[in-house]
PDB file of N, CA and C in Angstrom:
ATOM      1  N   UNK A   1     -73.151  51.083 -46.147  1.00  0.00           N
ATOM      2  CA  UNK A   1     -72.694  51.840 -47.291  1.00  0.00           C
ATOM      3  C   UNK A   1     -71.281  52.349 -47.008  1.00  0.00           C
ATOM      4  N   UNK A   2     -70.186  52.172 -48.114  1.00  0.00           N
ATOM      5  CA  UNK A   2     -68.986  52.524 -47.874  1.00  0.00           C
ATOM      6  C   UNK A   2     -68.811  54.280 -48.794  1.00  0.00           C
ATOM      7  N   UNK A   3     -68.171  54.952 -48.043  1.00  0.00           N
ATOM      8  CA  UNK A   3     -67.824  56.200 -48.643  1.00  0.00           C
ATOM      9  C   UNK A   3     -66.367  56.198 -48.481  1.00  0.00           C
ATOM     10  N   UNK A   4     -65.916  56.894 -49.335  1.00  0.00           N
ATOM     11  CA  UNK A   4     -64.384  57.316 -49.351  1.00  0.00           C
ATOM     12  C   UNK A   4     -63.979  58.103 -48.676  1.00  0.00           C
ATOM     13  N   UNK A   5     -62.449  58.518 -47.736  1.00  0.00           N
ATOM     14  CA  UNK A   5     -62.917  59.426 -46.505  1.00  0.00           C
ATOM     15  C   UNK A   5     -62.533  60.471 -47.176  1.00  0.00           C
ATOM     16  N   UNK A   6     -61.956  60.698 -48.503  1.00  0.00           N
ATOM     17  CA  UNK A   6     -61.645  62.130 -49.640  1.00  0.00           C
ATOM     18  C   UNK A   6     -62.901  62.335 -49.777  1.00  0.00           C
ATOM     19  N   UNK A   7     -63.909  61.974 -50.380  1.00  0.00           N
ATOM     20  CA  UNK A   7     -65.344  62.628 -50.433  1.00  0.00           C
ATOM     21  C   UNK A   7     -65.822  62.701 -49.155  1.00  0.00           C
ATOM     22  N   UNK A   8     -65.365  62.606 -47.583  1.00  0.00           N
ATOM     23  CA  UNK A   8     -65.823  63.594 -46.558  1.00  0.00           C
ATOM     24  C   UNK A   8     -65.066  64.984 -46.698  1.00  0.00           C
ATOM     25  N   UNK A   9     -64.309  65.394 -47.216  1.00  0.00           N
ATOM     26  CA  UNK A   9     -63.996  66.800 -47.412  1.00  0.00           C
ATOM     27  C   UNK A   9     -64.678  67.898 -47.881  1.00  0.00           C
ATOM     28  N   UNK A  10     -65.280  68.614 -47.619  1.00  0.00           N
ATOM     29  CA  UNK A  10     -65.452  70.071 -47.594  1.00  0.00           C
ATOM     30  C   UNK A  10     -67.727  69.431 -47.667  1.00  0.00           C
ATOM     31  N   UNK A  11     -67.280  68.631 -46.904  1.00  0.00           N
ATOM     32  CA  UNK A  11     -69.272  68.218 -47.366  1.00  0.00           C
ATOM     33  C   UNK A  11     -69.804  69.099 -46.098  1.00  0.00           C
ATOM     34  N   UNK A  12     -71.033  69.404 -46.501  1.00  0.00           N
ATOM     35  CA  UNK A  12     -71.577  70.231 -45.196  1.00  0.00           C
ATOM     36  C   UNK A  12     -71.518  69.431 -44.159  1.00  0.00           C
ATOM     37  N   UNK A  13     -72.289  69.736 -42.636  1.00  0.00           N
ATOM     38  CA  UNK A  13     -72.482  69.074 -41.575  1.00  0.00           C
ATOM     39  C   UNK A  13     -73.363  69.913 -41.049  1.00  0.00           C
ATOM     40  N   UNK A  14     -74.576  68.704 -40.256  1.00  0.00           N
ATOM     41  CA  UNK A  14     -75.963  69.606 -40.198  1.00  0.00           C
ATOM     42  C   UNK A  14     -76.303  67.997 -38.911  1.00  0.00           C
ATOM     43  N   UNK A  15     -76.859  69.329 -37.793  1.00  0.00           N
ATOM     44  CA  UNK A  15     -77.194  68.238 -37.191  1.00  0.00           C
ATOM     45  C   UNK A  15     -78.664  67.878 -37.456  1.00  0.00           C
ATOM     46  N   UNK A  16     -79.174  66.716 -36.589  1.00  0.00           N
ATOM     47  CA  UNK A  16     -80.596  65.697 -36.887  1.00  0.00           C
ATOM     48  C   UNK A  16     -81.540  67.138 -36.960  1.00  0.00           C
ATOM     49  N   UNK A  17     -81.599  67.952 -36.343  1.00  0.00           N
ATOM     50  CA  UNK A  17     -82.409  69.032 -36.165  1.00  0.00           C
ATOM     51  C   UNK A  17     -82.335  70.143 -37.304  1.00  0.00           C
ATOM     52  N   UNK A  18     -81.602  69.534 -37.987  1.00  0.00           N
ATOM     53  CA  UNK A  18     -81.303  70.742 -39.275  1.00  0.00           C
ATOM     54  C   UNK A  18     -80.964  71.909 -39.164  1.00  0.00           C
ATOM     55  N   UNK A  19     -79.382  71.848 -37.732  1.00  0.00           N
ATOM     56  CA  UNK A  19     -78.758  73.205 -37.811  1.00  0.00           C
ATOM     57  C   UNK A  19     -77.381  72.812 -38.275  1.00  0.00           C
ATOM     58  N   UNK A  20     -77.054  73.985 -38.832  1.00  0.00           N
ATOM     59  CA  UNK A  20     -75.631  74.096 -39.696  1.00  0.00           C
ATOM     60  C   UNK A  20     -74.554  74.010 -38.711  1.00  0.00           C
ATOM     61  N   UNK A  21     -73.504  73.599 -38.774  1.00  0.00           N
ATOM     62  CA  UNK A  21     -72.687  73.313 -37.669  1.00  0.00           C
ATOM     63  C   UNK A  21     -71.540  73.468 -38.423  1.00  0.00           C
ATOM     64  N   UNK A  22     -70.985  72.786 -39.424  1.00  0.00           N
ATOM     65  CA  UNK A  22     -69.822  73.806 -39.981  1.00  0.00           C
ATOM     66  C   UNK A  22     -69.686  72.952 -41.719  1.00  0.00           C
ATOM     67  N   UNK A  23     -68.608  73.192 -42.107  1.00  0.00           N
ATOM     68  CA  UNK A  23     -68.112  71.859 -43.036  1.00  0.00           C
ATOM     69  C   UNK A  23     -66.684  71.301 -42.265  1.00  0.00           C
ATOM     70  N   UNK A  24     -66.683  70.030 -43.138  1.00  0.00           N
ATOM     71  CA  UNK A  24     -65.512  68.948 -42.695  1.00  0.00           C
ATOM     72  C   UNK A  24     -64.366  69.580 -43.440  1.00  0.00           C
ATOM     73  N   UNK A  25     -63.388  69.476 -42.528  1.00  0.00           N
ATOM     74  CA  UNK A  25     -62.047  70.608 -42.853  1.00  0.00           C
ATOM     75  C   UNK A  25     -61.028  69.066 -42.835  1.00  0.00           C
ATOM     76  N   UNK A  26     -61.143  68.843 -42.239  1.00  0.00           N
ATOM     77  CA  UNK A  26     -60.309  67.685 -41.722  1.00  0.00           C
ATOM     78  C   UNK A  26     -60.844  66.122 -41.322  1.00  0.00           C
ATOM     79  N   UNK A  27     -59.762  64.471 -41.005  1.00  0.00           N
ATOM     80  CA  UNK A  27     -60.705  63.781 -40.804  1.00  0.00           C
ATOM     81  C   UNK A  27     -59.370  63.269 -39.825  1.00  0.00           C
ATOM     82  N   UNK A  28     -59.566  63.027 -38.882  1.00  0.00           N
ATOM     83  CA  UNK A  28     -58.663  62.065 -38.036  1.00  0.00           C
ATOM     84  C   UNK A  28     -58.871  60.598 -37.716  1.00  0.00           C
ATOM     85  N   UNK A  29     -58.042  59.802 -38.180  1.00  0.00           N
ATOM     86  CA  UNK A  29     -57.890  58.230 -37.990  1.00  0.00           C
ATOM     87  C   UNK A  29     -57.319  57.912 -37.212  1.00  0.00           C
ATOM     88  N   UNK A  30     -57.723  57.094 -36.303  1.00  0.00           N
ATOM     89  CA  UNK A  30     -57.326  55.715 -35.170  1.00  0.00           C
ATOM     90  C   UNK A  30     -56.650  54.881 -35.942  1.00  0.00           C
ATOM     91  N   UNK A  31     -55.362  55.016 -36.370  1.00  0.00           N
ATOM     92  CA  UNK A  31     -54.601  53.638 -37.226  1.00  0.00           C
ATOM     93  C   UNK A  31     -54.240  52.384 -36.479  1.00  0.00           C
ATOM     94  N   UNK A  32     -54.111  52.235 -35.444  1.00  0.00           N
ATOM     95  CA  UNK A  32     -54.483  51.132 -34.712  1.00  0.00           C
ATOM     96  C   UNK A  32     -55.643  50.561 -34.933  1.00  0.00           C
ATOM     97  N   UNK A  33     -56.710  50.886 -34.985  1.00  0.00           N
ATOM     98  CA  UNK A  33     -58.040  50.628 -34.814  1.00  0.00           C
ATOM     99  C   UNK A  33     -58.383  50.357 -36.285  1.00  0.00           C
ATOM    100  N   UNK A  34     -58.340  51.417 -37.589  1.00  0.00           N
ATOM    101  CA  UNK A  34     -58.455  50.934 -38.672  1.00  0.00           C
ATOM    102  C   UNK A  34     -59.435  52.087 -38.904  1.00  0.00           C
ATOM    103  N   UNK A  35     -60.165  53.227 -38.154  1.00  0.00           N
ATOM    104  CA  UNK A  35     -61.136  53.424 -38.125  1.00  0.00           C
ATOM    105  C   UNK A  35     -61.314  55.186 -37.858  1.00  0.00           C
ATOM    106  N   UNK A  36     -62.135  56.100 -38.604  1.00  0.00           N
ATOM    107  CA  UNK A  36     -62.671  57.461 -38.268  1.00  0.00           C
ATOM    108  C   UNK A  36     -63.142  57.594 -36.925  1.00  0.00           C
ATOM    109  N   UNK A  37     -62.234  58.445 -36.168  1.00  0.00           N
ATOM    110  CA  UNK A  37     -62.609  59.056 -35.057  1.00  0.00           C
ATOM    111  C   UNK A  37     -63.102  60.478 -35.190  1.00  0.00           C
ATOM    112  N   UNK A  38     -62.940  61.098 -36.111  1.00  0.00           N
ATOM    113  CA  UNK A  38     -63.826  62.334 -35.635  1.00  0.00           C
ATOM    114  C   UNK A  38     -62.949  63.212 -37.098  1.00  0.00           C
ATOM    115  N   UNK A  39     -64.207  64.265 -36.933  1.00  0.00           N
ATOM    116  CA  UNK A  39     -64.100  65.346 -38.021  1.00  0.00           C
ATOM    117  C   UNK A  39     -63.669  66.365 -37.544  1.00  0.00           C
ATOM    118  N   UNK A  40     -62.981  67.230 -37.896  1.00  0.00           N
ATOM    119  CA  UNK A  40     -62.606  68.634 -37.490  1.00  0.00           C
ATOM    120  C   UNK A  40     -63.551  69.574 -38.432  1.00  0.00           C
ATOM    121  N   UNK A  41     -63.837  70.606 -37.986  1.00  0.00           N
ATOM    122  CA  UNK A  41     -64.094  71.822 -38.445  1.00  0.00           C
ATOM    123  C   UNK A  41     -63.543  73.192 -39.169  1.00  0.00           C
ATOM    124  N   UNK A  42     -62.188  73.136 -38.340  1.00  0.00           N
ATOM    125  CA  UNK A  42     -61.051  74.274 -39.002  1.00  0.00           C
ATOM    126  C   UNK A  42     -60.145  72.850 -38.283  1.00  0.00           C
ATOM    127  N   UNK A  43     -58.926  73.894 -39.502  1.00  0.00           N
ATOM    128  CA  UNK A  43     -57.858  73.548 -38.993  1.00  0.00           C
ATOM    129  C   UNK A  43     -57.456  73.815 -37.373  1.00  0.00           C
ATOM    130  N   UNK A  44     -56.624  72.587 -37.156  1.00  0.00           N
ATOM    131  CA  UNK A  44     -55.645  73.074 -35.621  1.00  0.00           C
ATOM    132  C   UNK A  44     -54.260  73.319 -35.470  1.00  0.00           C
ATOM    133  N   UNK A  45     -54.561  74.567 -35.557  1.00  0.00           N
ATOM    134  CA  UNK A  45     -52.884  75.167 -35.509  1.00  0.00           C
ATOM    135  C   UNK A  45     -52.847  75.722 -34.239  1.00  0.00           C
ATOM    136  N   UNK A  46     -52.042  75.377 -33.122  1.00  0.00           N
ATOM    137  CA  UNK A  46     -51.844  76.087 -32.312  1.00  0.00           C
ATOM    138  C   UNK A  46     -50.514  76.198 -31.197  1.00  0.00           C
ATOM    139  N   UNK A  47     -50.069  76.972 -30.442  1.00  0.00           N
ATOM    140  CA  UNK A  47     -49.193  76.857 -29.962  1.00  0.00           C
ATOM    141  C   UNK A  47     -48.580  75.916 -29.195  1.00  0.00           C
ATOM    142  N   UNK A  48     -49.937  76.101 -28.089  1.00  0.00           N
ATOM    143  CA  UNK A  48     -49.655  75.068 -26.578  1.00  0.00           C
ATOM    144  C   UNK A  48     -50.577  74.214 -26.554  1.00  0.00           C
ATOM    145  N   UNK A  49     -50.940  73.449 -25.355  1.00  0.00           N
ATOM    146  CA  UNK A  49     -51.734  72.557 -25.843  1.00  0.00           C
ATOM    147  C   UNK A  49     -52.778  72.596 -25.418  1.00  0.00           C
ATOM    148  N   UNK A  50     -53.007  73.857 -24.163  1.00  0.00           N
ATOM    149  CA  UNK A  50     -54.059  73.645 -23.728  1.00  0.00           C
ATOM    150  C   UNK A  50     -55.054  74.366 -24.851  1.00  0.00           C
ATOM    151  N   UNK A  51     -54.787  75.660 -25.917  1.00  0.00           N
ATOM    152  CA  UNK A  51     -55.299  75.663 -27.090  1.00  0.00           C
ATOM    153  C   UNK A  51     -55.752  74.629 -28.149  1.00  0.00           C
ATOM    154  N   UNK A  52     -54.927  73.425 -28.170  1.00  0.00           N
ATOM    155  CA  UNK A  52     -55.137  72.674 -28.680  1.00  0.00           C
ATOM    156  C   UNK A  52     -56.134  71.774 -28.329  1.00  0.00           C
ATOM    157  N   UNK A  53     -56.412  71.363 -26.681  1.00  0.00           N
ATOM    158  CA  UNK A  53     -57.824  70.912 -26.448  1.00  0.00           C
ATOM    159  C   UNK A  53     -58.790  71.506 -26.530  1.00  0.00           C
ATOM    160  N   UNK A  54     -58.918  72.618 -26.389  1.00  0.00           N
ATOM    161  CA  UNK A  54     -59.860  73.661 -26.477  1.00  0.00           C
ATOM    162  C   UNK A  54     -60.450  73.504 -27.592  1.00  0.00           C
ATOM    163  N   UNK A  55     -59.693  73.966 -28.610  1.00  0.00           N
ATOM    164  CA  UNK A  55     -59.945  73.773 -30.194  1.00  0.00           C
ATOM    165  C   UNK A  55     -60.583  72.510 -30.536  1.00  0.00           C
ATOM    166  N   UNK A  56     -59.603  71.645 -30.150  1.00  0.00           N
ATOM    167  CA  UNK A  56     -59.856  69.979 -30.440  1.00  0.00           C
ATOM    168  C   UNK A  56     -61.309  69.422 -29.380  1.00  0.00           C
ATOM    169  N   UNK A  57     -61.868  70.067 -28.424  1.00  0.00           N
ATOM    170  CA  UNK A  57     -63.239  70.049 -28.069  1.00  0.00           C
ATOM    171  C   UNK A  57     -64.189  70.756 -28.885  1.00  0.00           C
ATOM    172  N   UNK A  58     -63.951  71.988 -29.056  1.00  0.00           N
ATOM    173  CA  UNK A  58     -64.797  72.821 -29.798  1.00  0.00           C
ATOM    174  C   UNK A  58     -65.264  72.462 -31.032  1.00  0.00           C
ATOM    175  N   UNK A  59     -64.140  72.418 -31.763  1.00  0.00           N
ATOM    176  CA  UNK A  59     -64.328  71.925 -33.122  1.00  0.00           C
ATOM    177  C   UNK A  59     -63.924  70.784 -33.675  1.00  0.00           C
ATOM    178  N   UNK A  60     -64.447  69.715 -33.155  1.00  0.00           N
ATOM    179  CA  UNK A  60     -64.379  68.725 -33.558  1.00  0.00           C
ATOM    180  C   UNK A  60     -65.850  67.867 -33.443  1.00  0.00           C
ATOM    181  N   UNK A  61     -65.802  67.091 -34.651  1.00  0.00           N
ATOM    182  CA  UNK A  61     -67.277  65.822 -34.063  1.00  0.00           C
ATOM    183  C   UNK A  61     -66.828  64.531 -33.979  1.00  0.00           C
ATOM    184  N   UNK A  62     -67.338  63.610 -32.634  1.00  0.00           N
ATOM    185  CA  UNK A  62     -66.507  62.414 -32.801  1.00  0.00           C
ATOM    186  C   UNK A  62     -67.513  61.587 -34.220  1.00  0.00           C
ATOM    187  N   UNK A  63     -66.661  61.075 -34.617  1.00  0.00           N
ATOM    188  CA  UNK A  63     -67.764  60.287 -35.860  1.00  0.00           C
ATOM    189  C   UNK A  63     -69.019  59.130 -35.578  1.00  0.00           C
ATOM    190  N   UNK A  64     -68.451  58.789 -34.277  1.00  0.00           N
ATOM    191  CA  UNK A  64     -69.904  58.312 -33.546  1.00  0.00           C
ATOM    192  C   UNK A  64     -71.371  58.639 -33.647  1.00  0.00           C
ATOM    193  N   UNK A  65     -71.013  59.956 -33.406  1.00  0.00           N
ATOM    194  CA  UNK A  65     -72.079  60.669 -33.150  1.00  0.00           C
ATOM    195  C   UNK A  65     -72.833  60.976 -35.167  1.00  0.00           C
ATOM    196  N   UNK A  66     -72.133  60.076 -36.147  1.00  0.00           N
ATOM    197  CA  UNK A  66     -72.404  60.672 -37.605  1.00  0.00           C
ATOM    198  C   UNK A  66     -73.893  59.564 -37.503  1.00  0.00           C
ATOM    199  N   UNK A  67     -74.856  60.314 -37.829  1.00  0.00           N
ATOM    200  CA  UNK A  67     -76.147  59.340 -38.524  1.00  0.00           C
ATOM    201  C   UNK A  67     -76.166  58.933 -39.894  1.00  0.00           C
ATOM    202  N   UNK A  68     -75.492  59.854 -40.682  1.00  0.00           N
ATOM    203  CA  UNK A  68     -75.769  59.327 -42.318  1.00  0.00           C
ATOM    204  C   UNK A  68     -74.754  60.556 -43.112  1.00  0.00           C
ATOM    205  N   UNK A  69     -74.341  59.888 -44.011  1.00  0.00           N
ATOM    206  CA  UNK A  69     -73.253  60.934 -45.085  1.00  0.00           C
ATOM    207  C   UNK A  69     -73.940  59.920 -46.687  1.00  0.00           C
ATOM    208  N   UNK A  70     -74.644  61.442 -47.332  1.00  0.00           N
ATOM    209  CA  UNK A  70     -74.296  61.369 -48.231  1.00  0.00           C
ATOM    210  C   UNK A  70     -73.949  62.465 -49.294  1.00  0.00           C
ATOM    211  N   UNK A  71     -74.620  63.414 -49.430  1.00  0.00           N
ATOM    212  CA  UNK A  71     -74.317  64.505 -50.002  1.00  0.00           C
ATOM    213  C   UNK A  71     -74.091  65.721 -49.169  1.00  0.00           C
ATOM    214  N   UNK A  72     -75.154  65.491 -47.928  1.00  0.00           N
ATOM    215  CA  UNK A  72     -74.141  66.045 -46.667  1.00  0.00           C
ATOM    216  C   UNK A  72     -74.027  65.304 -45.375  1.00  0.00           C
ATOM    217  N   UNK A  73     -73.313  65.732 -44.398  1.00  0.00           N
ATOM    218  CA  UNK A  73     -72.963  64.767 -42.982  1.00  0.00           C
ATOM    219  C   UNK A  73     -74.333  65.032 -41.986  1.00  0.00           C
ATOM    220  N   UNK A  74     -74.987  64.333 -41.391  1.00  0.00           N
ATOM    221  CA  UNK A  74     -75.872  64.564 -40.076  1.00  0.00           C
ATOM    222  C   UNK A  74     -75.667  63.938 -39.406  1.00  0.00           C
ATOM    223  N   UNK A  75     -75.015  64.603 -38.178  1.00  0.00           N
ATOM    224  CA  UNK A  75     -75.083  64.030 -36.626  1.00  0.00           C
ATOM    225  C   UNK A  75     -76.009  64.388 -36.009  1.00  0.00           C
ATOM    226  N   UNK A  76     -75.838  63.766 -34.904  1.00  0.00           N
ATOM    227  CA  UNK A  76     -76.826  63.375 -33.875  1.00  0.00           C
ATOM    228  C   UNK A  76     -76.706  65.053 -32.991  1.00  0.00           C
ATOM    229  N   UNK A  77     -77.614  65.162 -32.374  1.00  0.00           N
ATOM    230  CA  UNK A  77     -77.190  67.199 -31.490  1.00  0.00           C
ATOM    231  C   UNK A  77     -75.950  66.667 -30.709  1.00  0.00           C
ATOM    232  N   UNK A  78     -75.190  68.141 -31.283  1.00  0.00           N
ATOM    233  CA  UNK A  78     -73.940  68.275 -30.878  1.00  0.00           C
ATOM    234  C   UNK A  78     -74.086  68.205 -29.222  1.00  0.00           C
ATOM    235  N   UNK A  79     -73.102  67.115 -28.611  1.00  0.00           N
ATOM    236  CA  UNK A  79     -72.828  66.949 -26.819  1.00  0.00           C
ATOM    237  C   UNK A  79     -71.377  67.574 -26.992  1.00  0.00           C
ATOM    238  N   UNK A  80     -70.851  67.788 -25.652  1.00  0.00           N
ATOM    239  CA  UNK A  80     -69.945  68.177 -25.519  1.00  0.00           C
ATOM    240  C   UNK A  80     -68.824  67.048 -25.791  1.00  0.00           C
ATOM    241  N   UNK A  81     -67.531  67.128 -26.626  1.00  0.00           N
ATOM    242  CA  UNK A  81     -66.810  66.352 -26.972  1.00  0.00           C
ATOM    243  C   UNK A  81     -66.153  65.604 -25.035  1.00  0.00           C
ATOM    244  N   UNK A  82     -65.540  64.885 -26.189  1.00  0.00           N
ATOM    245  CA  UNK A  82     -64.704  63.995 -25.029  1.00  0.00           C
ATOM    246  C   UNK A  82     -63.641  64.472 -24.508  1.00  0.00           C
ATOM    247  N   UNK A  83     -63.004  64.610 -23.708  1.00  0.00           N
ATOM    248  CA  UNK A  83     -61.682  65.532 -23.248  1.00  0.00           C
ATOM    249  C   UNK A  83     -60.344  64.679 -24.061  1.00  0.00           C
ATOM    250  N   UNK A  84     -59.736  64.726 -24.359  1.00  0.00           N
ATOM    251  CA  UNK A  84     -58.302  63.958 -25.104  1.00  0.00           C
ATOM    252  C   UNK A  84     -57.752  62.968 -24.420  1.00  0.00           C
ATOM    253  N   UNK A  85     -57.928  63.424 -22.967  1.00  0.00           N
ATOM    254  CA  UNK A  85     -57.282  62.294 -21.986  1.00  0.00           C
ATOM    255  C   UNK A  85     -57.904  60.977 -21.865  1.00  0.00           C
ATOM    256  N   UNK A  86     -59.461  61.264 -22.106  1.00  0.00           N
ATOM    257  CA  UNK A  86     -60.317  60.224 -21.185  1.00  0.00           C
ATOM    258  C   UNK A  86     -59.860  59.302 -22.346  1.00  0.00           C
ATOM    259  N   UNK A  87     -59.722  59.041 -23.603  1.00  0.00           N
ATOM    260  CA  UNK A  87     -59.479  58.394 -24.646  1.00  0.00           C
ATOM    261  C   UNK A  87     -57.937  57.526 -24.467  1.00  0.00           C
ATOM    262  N   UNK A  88     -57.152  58.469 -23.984  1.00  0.00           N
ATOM    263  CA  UNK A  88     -55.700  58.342 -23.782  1.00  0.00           C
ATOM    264  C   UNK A  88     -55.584  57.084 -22.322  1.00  0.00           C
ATOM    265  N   UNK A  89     -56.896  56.892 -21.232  1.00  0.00           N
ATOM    266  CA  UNK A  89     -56.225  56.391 -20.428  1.00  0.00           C
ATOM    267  C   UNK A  89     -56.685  54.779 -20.814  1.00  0.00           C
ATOM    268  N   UNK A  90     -57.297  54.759 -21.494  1.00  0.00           N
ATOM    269  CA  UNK A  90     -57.507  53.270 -21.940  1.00  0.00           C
ATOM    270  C   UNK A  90     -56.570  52.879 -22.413  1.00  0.00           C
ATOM    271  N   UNK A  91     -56.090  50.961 -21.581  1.00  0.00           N
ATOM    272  CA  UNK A  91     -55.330  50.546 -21.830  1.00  0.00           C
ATOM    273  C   UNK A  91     -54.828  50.241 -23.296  1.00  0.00           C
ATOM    274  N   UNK A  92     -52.892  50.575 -23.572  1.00  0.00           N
ATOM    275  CA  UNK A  92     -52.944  50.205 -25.016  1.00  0.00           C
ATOM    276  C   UNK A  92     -52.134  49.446 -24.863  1.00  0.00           C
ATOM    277  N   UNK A  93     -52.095  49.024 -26.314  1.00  0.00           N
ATOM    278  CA  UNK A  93     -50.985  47.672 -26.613  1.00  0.00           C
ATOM    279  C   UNK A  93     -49.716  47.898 -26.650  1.00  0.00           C
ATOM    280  N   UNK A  94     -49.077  47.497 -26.957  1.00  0.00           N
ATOM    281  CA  UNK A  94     -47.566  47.538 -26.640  1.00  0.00           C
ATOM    282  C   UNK A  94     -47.143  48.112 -28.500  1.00  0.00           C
ATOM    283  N   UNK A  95     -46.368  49.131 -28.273  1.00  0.00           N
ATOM    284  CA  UNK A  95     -46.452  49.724 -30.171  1.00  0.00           C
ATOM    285  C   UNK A  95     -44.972  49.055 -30.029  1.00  0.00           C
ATOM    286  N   UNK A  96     -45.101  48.819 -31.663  1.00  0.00           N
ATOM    287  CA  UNK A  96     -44.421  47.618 -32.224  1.00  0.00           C
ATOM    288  C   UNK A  96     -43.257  49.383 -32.861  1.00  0.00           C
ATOM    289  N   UNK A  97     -41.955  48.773 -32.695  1.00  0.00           N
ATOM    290  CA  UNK A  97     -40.967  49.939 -33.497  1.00  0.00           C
ATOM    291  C   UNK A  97     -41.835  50.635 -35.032  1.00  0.00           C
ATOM    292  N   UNK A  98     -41.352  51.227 -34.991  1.00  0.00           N
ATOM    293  CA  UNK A  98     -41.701  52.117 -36.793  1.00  0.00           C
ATOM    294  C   UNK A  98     -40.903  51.160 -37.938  1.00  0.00           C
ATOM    295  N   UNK A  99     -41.369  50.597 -38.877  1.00  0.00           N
ATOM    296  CA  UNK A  99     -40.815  49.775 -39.976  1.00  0.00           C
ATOM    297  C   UNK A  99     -40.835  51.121 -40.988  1.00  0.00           C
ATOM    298  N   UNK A 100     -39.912  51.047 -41.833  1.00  0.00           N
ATOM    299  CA  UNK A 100     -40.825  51.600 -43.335  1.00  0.00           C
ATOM    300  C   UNK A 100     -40.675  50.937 -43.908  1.00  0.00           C
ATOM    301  N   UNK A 101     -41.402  51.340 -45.042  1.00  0.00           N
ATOM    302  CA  UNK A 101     -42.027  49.936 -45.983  1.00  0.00           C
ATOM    303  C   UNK A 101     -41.973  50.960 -47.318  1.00  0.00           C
ATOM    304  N   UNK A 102     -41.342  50.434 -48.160  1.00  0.00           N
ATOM    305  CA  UNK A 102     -40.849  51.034 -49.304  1.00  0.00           C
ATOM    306  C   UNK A 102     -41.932  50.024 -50.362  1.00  0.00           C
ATOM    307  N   UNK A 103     -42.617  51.303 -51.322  1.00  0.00           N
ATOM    308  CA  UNK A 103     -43.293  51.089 -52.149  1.00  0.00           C
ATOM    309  C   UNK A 103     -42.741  50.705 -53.781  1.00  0.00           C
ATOM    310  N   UNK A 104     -41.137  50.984 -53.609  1.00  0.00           N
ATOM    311  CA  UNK A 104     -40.705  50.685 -55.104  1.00  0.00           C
ATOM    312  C   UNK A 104     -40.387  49.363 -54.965  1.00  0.00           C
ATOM    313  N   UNK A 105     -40.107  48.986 -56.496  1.00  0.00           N
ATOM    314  CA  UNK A 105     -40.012  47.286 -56.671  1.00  0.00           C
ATOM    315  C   UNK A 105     -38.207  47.721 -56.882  1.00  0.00           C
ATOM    316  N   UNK A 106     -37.784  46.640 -55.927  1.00  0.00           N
ATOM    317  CA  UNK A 106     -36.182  46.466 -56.126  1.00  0.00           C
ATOM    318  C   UNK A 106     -36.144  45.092 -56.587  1.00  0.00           C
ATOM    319  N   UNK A 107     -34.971  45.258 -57.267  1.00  0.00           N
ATOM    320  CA  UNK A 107     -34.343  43.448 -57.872  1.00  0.00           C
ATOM    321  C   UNK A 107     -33.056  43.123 -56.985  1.00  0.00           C
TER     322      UNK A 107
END
């Protein structure tokens, strides 16, 4: 089943056990990949960064862990997220320069 990732916004989130865990504030994409990596909870605003993992452990769900979305999200019981790095040391591809790509029609 395909969902739109605008209708994951503000849907509850409840894990398999039927506890409330927050709503979807946010959705972060792997654009390499093509693909939902994980939901946030609140926003992440923060200074430094080690706030920012903190946060970005705390409140976040990787989307892995999603069993079913439809009127609301259920994951699987919340594990402790992944640290930012362990993701980061897998080998990547070689990034191609930034193009932009202009959406108007020129003659």
């Amino acid at each position: 089943m395909a969902v739109r990732v605008s209708a994951l916004m503000g849907m509850d989130v409840f894990t398999d056990t039927a506890k409330f865990v927050g709503k979807v504030y946010d959705i972060i994409i792997d654009l390499q990949k093509g693909e939902v990596t994980r939901l946030t909870l609140e926003p992440i605003k923060v200074a430094n960064k080690d706030d920012a993992r903190r946060i970005f452990k705390e409140k976040t769900i990787l989307y892995k862990s999603v069993k079913a979305v439809e009127k609301i999200v259920i994951v699987s019981a919340i594990q402790p997220a992944e640290e930012p790095e362990a993701e980061e040391e897998a080998p990547k591809e070689p990034e191609k320069p930034f193009q932009h790509y202009s959406y108007k029609y020129r003659r």
